[in-house]
C-alpha atoms as a PDB file:
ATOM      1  CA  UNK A   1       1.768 -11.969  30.119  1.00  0.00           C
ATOM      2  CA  UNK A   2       1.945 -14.985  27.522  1.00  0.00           C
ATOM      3  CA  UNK A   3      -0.351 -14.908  24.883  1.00  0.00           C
ATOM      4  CA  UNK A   4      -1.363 -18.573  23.775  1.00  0.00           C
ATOM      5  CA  UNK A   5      -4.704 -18.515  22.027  1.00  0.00           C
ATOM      6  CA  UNK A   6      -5.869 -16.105  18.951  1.00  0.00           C
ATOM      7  CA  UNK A   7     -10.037 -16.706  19.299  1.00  0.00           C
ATOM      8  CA  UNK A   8     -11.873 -15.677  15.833  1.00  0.00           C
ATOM      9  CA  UNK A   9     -15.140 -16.921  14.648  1.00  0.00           C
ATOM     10  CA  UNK A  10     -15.398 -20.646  12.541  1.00  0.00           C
ATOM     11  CA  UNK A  11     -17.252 -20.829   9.394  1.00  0.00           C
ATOM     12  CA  UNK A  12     -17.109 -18.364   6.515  1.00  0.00           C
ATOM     13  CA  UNK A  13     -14.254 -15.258   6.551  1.00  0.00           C
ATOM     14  CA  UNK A  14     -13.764 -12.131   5.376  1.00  0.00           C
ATOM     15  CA  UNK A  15     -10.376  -9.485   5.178  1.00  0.00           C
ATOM     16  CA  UNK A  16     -11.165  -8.020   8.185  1.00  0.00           C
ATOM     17  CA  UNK A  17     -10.223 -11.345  10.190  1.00  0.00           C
ATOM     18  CA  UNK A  18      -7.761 -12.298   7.916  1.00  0.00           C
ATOM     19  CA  UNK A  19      -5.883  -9.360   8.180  1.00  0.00           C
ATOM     20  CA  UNK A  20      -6.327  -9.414  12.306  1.00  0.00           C
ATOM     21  CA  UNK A  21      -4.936 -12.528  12.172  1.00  0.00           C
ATOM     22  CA  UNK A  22      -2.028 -11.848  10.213  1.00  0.00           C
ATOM     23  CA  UNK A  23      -0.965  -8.633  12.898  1.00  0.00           C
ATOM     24  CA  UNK A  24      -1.514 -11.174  15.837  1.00  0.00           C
ATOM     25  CA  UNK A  25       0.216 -14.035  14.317  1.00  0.00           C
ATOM     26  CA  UNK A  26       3.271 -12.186  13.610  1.00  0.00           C
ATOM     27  CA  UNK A  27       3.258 -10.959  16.923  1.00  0.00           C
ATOM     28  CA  UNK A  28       2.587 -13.743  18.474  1.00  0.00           C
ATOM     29  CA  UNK A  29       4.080 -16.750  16.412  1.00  0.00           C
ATOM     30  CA  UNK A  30       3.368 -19.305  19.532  1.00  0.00           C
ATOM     31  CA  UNK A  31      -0.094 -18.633  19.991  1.00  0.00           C
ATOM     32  CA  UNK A  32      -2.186 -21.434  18.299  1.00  0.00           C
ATOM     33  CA  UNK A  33      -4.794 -19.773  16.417  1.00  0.00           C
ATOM     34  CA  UNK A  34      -7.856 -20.930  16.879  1.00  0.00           C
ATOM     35  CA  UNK A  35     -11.413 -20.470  15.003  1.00  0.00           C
ATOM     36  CA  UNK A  36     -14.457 -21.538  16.616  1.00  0.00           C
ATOM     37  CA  UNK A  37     -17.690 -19.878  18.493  1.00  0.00           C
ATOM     38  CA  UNK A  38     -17.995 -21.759  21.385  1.00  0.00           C
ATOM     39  CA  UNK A  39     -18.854 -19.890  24.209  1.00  0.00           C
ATOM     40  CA  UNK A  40     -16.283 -21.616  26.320  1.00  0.00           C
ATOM     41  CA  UNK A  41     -13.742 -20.341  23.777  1.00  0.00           C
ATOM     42  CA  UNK A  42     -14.394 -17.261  23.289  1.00  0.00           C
ATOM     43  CA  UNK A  43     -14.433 -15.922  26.781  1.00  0.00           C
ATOM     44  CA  UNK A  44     -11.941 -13.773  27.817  1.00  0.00           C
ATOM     45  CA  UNK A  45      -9.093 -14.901  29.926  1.00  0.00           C
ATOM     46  CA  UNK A  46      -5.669 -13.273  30.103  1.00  0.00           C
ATOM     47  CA  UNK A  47      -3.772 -15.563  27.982  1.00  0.00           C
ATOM     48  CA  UNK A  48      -6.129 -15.112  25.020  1.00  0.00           C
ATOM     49  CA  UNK A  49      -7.126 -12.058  22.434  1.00  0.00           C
ATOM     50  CA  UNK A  50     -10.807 -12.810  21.092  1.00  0.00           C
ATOM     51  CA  UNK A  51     -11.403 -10.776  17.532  1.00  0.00           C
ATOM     52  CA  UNK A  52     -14.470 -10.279  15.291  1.00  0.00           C
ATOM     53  CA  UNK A  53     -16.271 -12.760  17.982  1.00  0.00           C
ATOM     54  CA  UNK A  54     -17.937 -12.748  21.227  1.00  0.00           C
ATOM     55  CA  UNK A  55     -19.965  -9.800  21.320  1.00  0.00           C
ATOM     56  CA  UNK A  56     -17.784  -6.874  23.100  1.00  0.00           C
ATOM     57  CA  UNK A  57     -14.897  -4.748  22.594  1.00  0.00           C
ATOM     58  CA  UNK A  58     -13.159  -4.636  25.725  1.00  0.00           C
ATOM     59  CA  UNK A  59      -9.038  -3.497  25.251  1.00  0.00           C
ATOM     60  CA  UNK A  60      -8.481  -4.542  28.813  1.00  0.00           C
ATOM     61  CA  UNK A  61      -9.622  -7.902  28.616  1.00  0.00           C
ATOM     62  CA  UNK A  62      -8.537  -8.476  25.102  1.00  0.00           C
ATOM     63  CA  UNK A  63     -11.976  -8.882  23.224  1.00  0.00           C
ATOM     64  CA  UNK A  64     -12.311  -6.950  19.982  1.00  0.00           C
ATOM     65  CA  UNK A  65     -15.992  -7.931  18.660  1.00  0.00           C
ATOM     66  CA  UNK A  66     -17.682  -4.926  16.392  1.00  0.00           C
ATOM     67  CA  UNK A  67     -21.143  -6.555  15.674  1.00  0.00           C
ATOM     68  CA  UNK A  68     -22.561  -5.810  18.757  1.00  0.00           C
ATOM     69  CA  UNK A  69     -24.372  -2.601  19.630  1.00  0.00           C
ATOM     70  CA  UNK A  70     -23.573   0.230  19.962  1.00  0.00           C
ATOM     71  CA  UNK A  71     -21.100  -0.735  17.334  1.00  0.00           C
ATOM     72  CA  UNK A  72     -17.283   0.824  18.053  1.00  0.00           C
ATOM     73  CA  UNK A  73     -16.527   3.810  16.521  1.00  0.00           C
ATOM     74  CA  UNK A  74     -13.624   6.075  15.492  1.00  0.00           C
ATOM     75  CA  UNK A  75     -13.297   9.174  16.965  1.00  0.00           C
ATOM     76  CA  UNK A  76     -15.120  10.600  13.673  1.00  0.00           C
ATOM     77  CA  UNK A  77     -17.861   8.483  14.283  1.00  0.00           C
ATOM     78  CA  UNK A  78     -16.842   6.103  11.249  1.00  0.00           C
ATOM     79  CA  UNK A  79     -17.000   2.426  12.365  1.00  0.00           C
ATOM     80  CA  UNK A  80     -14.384   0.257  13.434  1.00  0.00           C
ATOM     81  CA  UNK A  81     -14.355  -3.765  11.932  1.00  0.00           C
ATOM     82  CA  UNK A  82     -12.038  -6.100  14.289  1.00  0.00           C
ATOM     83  CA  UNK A  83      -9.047  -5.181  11.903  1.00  0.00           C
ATOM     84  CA  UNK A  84      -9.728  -1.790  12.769  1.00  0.00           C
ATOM     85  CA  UNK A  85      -9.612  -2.301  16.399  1.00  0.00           C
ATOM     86  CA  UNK A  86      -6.361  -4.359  16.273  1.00  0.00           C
ATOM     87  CA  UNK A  87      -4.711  -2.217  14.400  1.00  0.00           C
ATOM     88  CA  UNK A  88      -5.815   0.604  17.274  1.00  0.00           C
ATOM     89  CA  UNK A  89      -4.883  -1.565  19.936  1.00  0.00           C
ATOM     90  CA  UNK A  90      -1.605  -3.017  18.293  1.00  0.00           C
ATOM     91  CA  UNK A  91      -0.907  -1.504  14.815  1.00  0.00           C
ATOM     92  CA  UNK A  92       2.370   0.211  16.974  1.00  0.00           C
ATOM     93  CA  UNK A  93       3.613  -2.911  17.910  1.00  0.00           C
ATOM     94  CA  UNK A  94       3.585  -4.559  14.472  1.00  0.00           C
ATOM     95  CA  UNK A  95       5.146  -1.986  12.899  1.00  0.00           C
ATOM     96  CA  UNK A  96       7.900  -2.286  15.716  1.00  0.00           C
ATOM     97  CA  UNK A  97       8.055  -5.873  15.558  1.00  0.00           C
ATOM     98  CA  UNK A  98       8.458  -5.081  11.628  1.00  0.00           C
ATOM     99  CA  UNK A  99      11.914  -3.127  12.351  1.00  0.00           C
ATOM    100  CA  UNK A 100      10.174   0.057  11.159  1.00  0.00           C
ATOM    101  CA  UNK A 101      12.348   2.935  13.023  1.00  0.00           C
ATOM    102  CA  UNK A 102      10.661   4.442  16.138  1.00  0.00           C
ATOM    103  CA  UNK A 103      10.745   8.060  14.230  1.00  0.00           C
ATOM    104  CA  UNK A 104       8.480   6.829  11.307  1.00  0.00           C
ATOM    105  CA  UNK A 105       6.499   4.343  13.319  1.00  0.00           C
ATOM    106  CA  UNK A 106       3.404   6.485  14.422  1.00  0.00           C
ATOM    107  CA  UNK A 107       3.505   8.886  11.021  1.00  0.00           C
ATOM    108  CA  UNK A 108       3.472   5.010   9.218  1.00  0.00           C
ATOM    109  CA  UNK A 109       0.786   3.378  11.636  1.00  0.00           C
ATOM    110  CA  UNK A 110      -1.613   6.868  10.650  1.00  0.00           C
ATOM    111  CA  UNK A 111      -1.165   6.687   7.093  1.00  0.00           C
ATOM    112  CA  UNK A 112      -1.597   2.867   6.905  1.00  0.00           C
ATOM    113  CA  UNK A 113      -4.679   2.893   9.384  1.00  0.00           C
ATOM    114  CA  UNK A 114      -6.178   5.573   6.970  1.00  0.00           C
ATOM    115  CA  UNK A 115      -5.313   3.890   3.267  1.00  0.00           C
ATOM    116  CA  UNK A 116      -5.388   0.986   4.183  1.00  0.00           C
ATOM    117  CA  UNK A 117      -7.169  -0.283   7.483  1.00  0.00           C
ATOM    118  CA  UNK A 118     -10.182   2.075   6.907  1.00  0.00           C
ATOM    119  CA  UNK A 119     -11.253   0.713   3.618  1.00  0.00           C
ATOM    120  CA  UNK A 120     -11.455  -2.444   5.149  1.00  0.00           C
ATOM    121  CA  UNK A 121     -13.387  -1.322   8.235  1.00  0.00           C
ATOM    122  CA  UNK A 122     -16.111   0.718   5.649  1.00  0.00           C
ATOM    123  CA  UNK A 123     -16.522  -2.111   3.567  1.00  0.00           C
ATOM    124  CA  UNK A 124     -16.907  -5.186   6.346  1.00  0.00           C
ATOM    125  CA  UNK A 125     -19.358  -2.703   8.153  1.00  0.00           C
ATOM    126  CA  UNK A 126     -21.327  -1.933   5.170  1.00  0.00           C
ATOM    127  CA  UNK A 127     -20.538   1.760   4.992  1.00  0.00           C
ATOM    128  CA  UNK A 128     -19.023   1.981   1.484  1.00  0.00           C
ATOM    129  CA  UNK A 129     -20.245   0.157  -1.044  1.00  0.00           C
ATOM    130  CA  UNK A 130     -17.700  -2.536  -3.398  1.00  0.00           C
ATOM    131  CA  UNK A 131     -19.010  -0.566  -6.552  1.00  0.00           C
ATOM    132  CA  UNK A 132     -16.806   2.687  -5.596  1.00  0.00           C
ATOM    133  CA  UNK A 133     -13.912   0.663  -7.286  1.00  0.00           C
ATOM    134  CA  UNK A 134     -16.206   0.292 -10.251  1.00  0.00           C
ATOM    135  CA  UNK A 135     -14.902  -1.898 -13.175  1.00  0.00           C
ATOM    136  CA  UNK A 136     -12.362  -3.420 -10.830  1.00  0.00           C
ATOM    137  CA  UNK A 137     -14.477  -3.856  -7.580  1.00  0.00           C
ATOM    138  CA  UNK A 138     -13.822  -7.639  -8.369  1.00  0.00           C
ATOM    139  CA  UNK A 139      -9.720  -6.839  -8.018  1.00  0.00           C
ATOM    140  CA  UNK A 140     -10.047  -5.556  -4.553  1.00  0.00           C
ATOM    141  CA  UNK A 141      -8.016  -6.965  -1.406  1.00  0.00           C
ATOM    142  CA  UNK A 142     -11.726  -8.145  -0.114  1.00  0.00           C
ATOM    143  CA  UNK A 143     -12.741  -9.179  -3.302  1.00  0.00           C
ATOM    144  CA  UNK A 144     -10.026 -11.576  -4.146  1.00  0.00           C
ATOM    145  CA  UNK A 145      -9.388 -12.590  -0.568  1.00  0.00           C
ATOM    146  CA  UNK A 146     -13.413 -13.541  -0.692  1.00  0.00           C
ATOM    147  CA  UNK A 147     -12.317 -15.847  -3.822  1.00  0.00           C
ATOM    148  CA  UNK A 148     -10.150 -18.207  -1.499  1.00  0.00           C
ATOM    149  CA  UNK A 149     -13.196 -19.250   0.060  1.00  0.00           C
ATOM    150  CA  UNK A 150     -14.412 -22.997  -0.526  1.00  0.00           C
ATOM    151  CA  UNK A 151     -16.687 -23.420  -3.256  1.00  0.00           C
ATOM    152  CA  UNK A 152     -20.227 -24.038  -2.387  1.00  0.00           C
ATOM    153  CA  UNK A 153     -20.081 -27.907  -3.200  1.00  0.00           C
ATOM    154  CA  UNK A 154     -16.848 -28.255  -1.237  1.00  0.00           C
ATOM    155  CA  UNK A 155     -18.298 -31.032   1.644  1.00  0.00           C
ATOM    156  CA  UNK A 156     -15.428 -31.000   3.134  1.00  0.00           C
ATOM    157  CA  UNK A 157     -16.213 -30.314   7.358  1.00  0.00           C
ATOM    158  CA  UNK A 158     -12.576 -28.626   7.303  1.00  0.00           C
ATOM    159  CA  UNK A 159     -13.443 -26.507   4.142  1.00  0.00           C
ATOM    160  CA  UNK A 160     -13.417 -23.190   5.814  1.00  0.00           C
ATOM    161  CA  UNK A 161     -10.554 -23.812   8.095  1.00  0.00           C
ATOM    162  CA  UNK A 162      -8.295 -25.011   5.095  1.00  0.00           C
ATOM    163  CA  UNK A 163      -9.410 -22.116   2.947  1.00  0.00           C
ATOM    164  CA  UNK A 164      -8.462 -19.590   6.075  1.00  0.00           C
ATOM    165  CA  UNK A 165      -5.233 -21.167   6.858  1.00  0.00           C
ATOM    166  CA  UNK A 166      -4.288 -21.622   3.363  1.00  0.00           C
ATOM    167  CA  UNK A 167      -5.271 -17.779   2.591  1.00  0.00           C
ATOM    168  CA  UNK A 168      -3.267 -16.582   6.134  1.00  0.00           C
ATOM    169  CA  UNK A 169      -0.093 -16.318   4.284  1.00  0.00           C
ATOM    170  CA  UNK A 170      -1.154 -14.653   1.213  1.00  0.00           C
ATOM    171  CA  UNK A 171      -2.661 -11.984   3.364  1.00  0.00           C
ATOM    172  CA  UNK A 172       0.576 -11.808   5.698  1.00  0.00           C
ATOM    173  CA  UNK A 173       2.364 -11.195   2.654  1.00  0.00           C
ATOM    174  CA  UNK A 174      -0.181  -7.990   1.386  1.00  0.00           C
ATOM    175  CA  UNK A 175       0.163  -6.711   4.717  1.00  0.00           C
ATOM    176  CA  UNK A 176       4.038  -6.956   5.246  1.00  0.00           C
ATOM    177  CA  UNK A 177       4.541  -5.410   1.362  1.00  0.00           C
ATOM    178  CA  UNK A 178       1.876  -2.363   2.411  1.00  0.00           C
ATOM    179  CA  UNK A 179       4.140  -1.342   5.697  1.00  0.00           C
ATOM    180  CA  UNK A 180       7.651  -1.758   3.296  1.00  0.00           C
ATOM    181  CA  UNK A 181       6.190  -0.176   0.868  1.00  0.00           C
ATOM    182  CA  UNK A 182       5.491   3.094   3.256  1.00  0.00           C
ATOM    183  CA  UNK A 183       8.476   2.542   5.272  1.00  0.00           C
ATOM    184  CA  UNK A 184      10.641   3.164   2.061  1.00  0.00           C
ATOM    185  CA  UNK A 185       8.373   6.370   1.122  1.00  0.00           C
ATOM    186  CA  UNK A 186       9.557   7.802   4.662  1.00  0.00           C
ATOM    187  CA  UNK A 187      13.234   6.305   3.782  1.00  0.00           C
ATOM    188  CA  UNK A 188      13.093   8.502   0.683  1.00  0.00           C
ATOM    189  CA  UNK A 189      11.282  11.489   1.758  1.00  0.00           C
ATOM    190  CA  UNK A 190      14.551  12.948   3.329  1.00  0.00           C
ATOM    191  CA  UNK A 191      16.446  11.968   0.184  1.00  0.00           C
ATOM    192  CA  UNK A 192      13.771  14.029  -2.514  1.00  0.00           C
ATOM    193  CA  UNK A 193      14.049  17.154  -0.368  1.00  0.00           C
ATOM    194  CA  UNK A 194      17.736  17.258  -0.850  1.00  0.00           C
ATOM    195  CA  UNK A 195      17.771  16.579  -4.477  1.00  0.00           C
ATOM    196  CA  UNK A 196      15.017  19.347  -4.753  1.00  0.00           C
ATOM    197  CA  UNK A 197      16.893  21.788  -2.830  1.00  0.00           C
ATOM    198  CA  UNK A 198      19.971  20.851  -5.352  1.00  0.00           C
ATOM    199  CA  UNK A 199      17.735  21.602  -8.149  1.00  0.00           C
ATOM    200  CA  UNK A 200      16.961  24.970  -6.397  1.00  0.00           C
ATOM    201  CA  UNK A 201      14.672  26.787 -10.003  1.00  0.00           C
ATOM    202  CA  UNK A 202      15.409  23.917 -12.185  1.00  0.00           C
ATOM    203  CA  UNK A 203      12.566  22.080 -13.776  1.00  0.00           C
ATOM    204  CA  UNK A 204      14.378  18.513 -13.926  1.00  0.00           C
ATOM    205  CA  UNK A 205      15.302  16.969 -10.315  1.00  0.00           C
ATOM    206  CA  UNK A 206      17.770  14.270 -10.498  1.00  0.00           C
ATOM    207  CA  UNK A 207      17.798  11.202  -7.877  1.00  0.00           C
ATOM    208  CA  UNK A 208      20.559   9.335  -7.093  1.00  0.00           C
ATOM    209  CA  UNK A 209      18.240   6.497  -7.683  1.00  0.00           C
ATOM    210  CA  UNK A 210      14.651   5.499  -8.725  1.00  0.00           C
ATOM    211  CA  UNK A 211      12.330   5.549  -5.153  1.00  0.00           C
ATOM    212  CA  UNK A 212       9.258   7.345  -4.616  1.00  0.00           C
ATOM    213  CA  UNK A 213       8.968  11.370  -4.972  1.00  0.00           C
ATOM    214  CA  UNK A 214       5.416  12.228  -6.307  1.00  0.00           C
ATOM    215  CA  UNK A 215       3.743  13.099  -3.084  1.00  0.00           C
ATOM    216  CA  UNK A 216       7.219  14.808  -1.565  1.00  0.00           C
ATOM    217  CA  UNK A 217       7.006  16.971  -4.844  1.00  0.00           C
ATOM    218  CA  UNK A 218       3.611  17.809  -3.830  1.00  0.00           C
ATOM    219  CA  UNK A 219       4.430  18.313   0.246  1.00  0.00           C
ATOM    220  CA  UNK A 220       7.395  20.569  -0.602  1.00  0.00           C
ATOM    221  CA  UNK A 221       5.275  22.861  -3.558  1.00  0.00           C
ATOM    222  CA  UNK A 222       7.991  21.947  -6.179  1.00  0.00           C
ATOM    223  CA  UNK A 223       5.277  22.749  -8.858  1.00  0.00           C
ATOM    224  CA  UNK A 224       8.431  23.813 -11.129  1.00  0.00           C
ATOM    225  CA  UNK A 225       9.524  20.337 -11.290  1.00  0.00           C
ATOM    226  CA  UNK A 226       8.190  18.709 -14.435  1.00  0.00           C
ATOM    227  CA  UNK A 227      10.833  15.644 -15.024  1.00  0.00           C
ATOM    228  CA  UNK A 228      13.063  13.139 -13.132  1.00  0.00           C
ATOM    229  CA  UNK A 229      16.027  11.608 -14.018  1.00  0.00           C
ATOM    230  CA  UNK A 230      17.440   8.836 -12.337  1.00  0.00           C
ATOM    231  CA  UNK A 231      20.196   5.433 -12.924  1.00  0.00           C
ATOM    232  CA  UNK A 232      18.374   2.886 -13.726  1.00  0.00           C
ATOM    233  CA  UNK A 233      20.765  -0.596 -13.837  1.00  0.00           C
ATOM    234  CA  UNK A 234      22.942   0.632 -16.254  1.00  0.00           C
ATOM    235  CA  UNK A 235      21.047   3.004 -17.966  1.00  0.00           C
ATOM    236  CA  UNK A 236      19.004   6.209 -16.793  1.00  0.00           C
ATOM    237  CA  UNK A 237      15.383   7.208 -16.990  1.00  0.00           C
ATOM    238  CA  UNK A 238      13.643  10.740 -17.825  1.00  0.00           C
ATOM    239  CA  UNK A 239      10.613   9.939 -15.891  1.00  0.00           C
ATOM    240  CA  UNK A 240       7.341  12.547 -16.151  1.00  0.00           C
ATOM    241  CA  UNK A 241       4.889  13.248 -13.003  1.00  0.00           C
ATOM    242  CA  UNK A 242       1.863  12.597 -12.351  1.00  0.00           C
ATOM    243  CA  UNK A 243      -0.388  15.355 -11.246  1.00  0.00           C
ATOM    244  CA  UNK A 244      -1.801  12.803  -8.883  1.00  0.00           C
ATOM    245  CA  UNK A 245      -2.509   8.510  -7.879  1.00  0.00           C
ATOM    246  CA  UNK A 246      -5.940   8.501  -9.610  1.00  0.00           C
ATOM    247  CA  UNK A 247      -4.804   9.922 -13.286  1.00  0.00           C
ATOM    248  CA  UNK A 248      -2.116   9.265 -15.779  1.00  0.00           C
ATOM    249  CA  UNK A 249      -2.286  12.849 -16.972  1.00  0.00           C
ATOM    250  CA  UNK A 250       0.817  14.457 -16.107  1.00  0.00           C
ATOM    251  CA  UNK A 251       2.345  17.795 -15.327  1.00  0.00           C
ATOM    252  CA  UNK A 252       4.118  17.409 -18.503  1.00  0.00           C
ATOM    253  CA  UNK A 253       4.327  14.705 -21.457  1.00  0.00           C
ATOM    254  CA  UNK A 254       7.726  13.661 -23.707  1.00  0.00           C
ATOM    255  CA  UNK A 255       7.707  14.913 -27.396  1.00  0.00           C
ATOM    256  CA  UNK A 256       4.759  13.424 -29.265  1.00  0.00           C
ATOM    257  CA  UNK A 257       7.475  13.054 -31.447  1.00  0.00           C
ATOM    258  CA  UNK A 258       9.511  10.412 -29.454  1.00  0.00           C
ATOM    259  CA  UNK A 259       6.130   8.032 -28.338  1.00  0.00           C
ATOM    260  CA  UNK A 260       6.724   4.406 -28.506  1.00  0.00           C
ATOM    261  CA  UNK A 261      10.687   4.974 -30.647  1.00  0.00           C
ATOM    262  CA  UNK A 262      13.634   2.982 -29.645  1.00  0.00           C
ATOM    263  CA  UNK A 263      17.709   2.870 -30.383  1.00  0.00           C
ATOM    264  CA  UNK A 264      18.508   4.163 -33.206  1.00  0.00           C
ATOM    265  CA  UNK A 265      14.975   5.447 -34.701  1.00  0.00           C
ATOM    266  CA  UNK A 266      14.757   7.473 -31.114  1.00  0.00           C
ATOM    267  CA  UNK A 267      18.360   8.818 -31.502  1.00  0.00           C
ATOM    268  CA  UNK A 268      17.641   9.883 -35.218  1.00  0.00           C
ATOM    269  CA  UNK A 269      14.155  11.876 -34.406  1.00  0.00           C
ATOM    270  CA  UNK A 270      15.294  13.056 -30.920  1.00  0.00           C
ATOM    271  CA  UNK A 271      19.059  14.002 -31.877  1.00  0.00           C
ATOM    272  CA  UNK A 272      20.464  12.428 -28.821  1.00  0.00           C
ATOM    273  CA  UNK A 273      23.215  10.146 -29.101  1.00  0.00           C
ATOM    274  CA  UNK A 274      22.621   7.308 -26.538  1.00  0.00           C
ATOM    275  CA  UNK A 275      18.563   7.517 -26.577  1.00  0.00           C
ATOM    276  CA  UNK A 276      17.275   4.014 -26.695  1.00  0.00           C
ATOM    277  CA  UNK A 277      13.930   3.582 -25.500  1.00  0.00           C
ATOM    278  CA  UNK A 278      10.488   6.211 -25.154  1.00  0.00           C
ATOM    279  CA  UNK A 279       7.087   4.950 -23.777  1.00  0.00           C
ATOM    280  CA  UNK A 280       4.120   5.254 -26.456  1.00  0.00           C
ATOM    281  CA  UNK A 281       2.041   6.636 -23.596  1.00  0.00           C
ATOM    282  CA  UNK A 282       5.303   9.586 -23.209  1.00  0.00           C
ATOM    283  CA  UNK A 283       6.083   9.374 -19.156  1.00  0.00           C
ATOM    284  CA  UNK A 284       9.456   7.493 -19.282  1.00  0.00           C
ATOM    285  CA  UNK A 285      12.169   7.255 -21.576  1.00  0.00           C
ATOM    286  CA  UNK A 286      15.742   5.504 -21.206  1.00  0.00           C
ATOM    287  CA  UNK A 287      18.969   6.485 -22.021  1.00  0.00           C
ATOM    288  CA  UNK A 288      22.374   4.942 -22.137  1.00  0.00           C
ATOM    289  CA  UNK A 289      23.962   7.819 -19.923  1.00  0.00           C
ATOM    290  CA  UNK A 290      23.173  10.359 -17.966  1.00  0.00           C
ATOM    291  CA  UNK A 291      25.017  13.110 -20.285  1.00  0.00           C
ATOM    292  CA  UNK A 292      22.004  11.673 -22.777  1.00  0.00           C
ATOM    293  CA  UNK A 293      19.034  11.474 -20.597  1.00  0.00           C
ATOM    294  CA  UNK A 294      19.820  14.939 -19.306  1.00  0.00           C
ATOM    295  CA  UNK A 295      19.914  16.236 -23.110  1.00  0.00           C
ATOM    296  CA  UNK A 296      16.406  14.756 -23.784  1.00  0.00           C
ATOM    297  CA  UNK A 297      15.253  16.181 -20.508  1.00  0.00           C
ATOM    298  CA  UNK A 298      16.295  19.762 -22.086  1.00  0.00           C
ATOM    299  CA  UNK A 299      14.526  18.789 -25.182  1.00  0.00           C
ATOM    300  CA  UNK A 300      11.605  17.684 -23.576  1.00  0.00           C
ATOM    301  CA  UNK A 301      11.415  21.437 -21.198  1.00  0.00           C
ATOM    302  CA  UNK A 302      12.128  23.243 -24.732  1.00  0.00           C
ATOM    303  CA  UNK A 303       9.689  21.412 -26.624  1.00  0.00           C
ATOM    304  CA  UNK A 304       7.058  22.076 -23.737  1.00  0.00           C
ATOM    305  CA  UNK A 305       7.779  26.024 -23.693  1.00  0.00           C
ATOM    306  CA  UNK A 306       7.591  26.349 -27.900  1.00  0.00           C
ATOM    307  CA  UNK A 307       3.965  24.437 -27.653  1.00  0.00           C
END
C-alpha cells in the first residue's frame, strides 16, 4: 500500500498536529501533505491517513480524529489527541525508520509516549492545565509552537498554511532530538552499570566519558555514589548528582570553599596541582588531569564526612 495524501484540518494549529505531521512526513516523505476540511478530502480511502479531522478514529481505515464522542482513550482512561493516536498506531515505525536498534525500540517508544506524547495529549484535550509549568508555562513545546502562528492582522488567505509549513521543520527537529536524546540514554545505560560495578563500594564512579547516568544510578540503588569523574576534551570533570530532574539539590555539594575559583586561586585553596575551574553553584569542577580531578574528588568525600 502507497501512502500519497497526509489529511489534517486547515485553519489554526496546535502541537498535537504538528507533531503528527512530523511522524508521518518522515515516514512518508512522498505523500503531499495536505490541510483542508473538505468532506471530499477527508474521507478515508486507502492511499490516505486522515489526523485530528473527520470525526472518527478508525486504525483500519487510517482516520485518527479525537474530537468526536466518545472521545479515544488510553487504556487508563486518559485521553488520546491525534499525536497520541499516531504515535499508538506508528510511534514503532518511526523509531525504526529513525535507526533506533530493534532491542531499545519498544522500551524507547514507552518512555517517549509517556514524557513526551502524553503531555501533549493532556494539554490539547484540556486535561492538564498550561499553569502546571508555572513561571515558564509560556516556554513550553505548545506554548512556543502556538507563537508561530500568524498574527491576528496577518490578511494573508495562505497565513495559516505558511505558518504550519514554515513551523513543520522546527517541530521535526524537537521530535528527532527527543528520540536521540533517549536512544543515547539506552546507549549508555549498559556502559554506567559497568563503571558502577568497577567502582564496586567506592563513592566516586568514573566514565570513560561524559553521557547520561543519573537515572541508571537510581535503577541500579548506587546510593553510595556521590561524584563522577569523567574526560572532558582535554581536561576532566568532578561532576555532583542530582537527587532528581526537578531540583538542583544534590546528593552531595563541592567544598564551599572552592565555589566559583579558577587556575591558580582554585589550586592554592584546594591544594591540587592542575585544578582550574569550580562552579559557584558547587556541582562541577575541571581539572587538567585525571590524577587531579581524582584528588579533588577525595577532597570533596573527606570534606563531606568531617561536616
Amino acid at each position: 500500500m502507497t501512502i500519497n495524501k497526509l489529511i489534517t484540518h486547515s485553519g489554526g494549529f496546535h502541537a498535537d498536529e504538528l507533531l503528527s505531521s512530523a511522524v508521518l512526513t518522515h515516514l512518508f516523505p512522498n505523500a503531499q501533505l495536505i490541510r483542508s476540511r473538505d468532506p471530499i478530502l477527508v474521507t478515508p480511502a486507502a492511499d490516505k491517513i486522515i489526523y485530528d479531522v473527520g470525526g472518527a478514529y478508525n486504525a483500519d481505515t487510517q482516520i485518527f480524529d479525537h474530537h468526536q464522542r466518545p472521545t479515544p482513550l488510553r487504556h487508563d482512561g486518559q485521553p488520546f489527541s491525534s499525536f497520541g493516536l499516531i504515535w499508538a498506531h506508528y510511534g514503532h515505525e518511526y523509531l525504526m525508520a529513525m535507526d533506533i536498534p530493534s532491542a531499545d525500540i519498544e522500551n524507547i517508544h514507552s518512555n517517549f509516549d509517556t514524557k513526551f506524547v502524553l503531555p501533549i495529549d493532556l494539554l490539547d484535550n484540556g486535561t492538564m492545565e498550561p499553569s502546571v509549568a508555572g513561571a515558564l508555562s509560556i516556554l513550553t513545546l505548545p506554548a512556543l509552537l502556538g507563537s508561530l502562528k500568524p498574527v491576528f492582522d496577518d490578511t494573508s488567505p495562505t497565513a495559516n498554511d505558511d505558518a504550519f509549513f514554515k513551523a513543520l521543520p522546527i517541530v521535526s527537529s524537537f521530535l528527532e532530538a527527543q528520540i536521540h536524546n533517549l536512544a543515547a540514554k539506552s546507549r549508555a545505560k549498559n556502559i554506567v552499570i559497568e563503571a558502577i560495578e568497577k567502582a564496586e563500594k567506592s563513592s566516586i564512579l568514573e566514565l570513560p566519558i561524559g553521557m547520561p547516568y543519573r537515572s541508571v544510578l537510581d535503577q541500579e540503588d548506587a546510593d553510595h555514589i556521590l561524584f563522577v569523574i569523567h574526560p572532558r576534551g582535554g581536561d576532566w570533570a568532578l561532576n555532583g548528582i542530582k537527587l532528581s530532574n526537578d531540583t538542583f539539590e544534590q546528593r552531595a555539594d563541592l567544598p564551599a570553599a572552592w565555589a566559583g575559583l579558577t587556575n591558580t586561586e582554585l589550586e592554592n585553596v584546594s591544594g591540587v596541582k592542575g585544578a582550574k575551574f569550580c562552579h559557584n553553584a558547587r556541582f562541577i569542577a575541571v581539572a587538567s588531569n585525571r590524577e587531579a580531578i581524582l584528588k579533588m574528588a577525595t577532597i570533596a568525600l573527606k570534606s563531606i564526612s568531617i561536616s
